[in-house]
N, C-alpha and C. Protein backbone atom coordinates (compact mmCIF):
# COMPACT_ATOMS: atom_id res chain seq x y z
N UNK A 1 0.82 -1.18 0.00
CA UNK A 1 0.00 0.00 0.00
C UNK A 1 0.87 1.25 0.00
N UNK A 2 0.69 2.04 -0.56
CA UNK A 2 1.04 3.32 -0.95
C UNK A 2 0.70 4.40 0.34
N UNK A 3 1.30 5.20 0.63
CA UNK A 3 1.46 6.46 1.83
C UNK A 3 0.04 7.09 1.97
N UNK A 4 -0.26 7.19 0.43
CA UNK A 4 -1.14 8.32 -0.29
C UNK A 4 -2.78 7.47 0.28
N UNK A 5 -2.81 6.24 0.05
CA UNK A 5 -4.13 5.15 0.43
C UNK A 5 -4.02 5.44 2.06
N UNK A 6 -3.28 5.40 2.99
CA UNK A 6 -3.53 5.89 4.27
C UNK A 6 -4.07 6.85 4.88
N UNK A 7 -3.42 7.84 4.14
CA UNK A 7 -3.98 9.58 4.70
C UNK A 7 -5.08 9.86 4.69
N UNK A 8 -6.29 8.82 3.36
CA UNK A 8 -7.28 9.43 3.33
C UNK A 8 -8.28 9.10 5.20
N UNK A 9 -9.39 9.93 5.16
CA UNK A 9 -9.95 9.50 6.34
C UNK A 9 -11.06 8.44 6.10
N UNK A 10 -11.22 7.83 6.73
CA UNK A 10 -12.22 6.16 6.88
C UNK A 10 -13.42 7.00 7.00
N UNK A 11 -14.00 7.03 6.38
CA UNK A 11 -16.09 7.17 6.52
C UNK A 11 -16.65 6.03 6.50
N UNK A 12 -17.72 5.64 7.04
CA UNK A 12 -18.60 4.60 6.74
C UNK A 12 -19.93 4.89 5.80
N UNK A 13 -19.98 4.09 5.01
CA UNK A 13 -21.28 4.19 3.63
C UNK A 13 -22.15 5.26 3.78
N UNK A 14 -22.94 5.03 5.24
CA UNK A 14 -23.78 5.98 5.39
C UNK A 14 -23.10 7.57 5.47
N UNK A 15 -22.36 7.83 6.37
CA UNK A 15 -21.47 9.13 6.31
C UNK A 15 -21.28 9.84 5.53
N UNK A 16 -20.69 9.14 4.79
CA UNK A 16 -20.11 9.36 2.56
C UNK A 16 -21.39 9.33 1.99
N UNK A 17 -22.46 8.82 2.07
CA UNK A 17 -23.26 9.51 0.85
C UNK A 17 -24.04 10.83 1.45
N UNK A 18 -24.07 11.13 2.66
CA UNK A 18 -24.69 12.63 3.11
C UNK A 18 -23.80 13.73 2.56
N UNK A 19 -24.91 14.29 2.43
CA UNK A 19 -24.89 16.03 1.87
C UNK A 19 -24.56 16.94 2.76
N UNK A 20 -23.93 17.90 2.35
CA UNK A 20 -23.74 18.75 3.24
C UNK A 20 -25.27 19.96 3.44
N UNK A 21 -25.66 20.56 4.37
CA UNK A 21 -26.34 21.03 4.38
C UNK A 21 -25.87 22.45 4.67
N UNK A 22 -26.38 23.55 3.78
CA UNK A 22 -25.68 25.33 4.32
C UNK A 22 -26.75 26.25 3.50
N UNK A 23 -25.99 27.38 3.62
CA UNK A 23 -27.07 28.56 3.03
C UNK A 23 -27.40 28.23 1.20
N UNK A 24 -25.97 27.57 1.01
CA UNK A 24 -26.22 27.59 -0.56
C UNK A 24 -27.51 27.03 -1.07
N UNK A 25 -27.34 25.54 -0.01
CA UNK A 25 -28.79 24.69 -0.10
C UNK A 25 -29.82 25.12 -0.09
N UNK A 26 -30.07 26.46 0.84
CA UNK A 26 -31.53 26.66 0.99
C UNK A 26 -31.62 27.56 0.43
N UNK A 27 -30.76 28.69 -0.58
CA UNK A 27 -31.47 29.64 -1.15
C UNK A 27 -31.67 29.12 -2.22
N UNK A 28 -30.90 27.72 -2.62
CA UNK A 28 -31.33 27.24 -4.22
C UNK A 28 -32.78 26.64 -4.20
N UNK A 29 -33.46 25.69 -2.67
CA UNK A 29 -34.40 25.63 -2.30
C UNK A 29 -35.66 26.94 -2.93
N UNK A 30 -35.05 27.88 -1.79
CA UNK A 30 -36.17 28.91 -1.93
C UNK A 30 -36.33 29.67 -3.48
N UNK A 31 -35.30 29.91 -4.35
CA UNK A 31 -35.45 30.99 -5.28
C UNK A 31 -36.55 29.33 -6.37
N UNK A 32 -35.97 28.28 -6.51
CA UNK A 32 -36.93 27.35 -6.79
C UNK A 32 -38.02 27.35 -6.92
N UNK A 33 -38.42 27.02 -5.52
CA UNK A 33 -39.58 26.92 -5.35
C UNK A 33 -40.53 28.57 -5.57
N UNK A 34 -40.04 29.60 -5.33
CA UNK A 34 -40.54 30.54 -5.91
C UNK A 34 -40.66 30.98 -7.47
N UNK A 35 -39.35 30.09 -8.27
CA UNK A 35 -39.83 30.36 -9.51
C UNK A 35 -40.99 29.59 -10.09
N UNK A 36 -40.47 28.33 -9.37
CA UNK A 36 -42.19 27.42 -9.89
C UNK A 36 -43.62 28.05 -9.54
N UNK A 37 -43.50 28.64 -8.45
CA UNK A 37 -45.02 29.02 -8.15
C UNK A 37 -45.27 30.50 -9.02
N UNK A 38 -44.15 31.03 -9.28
CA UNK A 38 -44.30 32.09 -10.84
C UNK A 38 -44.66 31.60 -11.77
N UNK A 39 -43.91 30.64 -12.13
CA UNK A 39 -44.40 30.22 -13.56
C UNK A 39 -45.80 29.26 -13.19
N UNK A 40 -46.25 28.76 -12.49
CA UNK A 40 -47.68 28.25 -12.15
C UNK A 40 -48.47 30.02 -12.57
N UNK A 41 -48.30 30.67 -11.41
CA UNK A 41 -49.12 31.93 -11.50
C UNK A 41 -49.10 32.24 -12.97
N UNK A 42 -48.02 32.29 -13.81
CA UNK A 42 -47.96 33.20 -14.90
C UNK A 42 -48.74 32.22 -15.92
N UNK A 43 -48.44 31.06 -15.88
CA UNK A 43 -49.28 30.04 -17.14
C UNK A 43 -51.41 30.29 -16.80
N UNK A 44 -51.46 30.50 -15.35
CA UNK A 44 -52.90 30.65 -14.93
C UNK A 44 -52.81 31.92 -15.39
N UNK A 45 -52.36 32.84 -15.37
CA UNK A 45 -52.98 33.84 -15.50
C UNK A 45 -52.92 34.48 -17.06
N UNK A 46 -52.06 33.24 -18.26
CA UNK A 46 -52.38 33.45 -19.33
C UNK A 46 -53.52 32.65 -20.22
N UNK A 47 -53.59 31.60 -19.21
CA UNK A 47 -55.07 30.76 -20.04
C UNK A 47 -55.95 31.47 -18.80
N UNK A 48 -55.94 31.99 -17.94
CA UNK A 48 -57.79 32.49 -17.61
C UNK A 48 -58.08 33.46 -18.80
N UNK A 49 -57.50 34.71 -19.20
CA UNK A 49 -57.83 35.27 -20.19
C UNK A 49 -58.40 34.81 -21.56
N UNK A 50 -58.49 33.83 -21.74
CA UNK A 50 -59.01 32.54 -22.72
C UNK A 50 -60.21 32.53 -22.47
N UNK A 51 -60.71 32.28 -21.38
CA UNK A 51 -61.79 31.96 -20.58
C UNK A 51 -63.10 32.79 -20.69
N UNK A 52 -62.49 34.18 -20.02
CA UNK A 52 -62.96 35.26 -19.80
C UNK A 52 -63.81 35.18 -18.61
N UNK A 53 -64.70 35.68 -18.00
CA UNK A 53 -65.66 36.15 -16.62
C UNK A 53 -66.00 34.58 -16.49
N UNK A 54 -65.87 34.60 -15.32
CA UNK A 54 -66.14 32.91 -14.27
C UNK A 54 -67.45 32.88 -15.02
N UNK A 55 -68.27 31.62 -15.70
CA UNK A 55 -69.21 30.74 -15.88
C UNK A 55 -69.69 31.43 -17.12
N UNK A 56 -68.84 32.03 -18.37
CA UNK A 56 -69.07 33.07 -19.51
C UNK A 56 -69.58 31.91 -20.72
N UNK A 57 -68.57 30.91 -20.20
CA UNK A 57 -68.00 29.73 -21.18
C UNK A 57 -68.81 28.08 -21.06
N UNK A 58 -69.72 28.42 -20.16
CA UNK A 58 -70.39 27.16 -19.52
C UNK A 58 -71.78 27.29 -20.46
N UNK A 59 -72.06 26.04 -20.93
CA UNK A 59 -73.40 25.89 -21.87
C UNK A 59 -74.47 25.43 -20.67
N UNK A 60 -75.57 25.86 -20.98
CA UNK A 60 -76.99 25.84 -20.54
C UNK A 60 -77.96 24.58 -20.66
N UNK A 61 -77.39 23.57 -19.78
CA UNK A 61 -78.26 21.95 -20.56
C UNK A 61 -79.68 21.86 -19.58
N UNK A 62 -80.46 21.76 -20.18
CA UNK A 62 -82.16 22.14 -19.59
C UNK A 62 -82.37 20.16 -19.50
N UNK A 63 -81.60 19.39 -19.13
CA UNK A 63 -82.00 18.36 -18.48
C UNK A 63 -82.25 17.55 -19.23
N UNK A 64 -82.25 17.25 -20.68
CA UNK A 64 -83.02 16.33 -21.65
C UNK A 64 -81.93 15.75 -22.09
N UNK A 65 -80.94 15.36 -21.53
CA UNK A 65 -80.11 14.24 -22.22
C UNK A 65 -79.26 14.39 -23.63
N UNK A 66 -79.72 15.60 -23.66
CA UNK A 66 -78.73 15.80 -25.32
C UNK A 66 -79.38 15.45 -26.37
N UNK A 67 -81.07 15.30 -26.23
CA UNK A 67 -81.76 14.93 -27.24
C UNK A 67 -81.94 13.37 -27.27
N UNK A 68 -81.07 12.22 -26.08
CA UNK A 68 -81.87 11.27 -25.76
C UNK A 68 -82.73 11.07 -25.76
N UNK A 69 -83.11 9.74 -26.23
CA UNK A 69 -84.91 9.18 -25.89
C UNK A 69 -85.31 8.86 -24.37
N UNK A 70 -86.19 8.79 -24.63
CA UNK A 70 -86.76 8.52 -22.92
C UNK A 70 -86.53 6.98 -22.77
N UNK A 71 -85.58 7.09 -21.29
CA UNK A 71 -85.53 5.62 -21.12
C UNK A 71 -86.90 4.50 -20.76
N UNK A 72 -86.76 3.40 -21.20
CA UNK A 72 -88.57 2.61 -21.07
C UNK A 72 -88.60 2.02 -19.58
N UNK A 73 -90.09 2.19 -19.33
CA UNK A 73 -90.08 2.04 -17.85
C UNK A 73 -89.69 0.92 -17.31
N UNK A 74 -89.30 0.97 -16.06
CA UNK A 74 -89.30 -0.41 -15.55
C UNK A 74 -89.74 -1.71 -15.29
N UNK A 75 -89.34 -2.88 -15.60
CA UNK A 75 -89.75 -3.78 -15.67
C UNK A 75 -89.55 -4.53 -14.23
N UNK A 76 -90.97 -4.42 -13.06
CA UNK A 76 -90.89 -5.29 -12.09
C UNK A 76 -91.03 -6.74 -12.01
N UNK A 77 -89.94 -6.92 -11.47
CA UNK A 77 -89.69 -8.39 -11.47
C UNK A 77 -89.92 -9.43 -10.05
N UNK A 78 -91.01 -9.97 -9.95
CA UNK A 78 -91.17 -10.81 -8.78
C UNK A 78 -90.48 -11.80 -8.20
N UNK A 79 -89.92 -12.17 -7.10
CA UNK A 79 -89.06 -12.91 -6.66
C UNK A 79 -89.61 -14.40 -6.77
């Protein structure tokens, strides 16, 4: 073995794969998560204009099935 294979320091598996945790972490966190909820806001607020006034775009169905026939009455059946 070589000088250079000694010096390093011994971690165990679990040790070595943790992250370090600091400010860098959490402002990349925060500016993130704030750009996503921009671009959420900004995509809503270019398809509502599509839309126009809440319920502008909603059709008027008076209950008749879309021009369905009337279903035939029931057939009681005795046990």
């Amino acid at each position: 073995m070589s000088s250079r294979e000694t010096e390093r320091p011994v971690l165990n598996a679990t040790r070595a794969r943790q992250g370090r945790w600091g400010r860098h972490i959490f402002w990349v966190l925060v500016f993130g998560t704030l750009l996503a909820a921009l671009g959420m806001f900004a995509a809503w607020t270019w398809k509502s204009a599509d839309e126009g006034p809440a319920g502008a775009a909603q059709e008027t169905v008076d209950g008749r099935g879309f021009g369905a026939p009337e279903p035939p009455p029931p057939n009681p059946q005795n046990p």
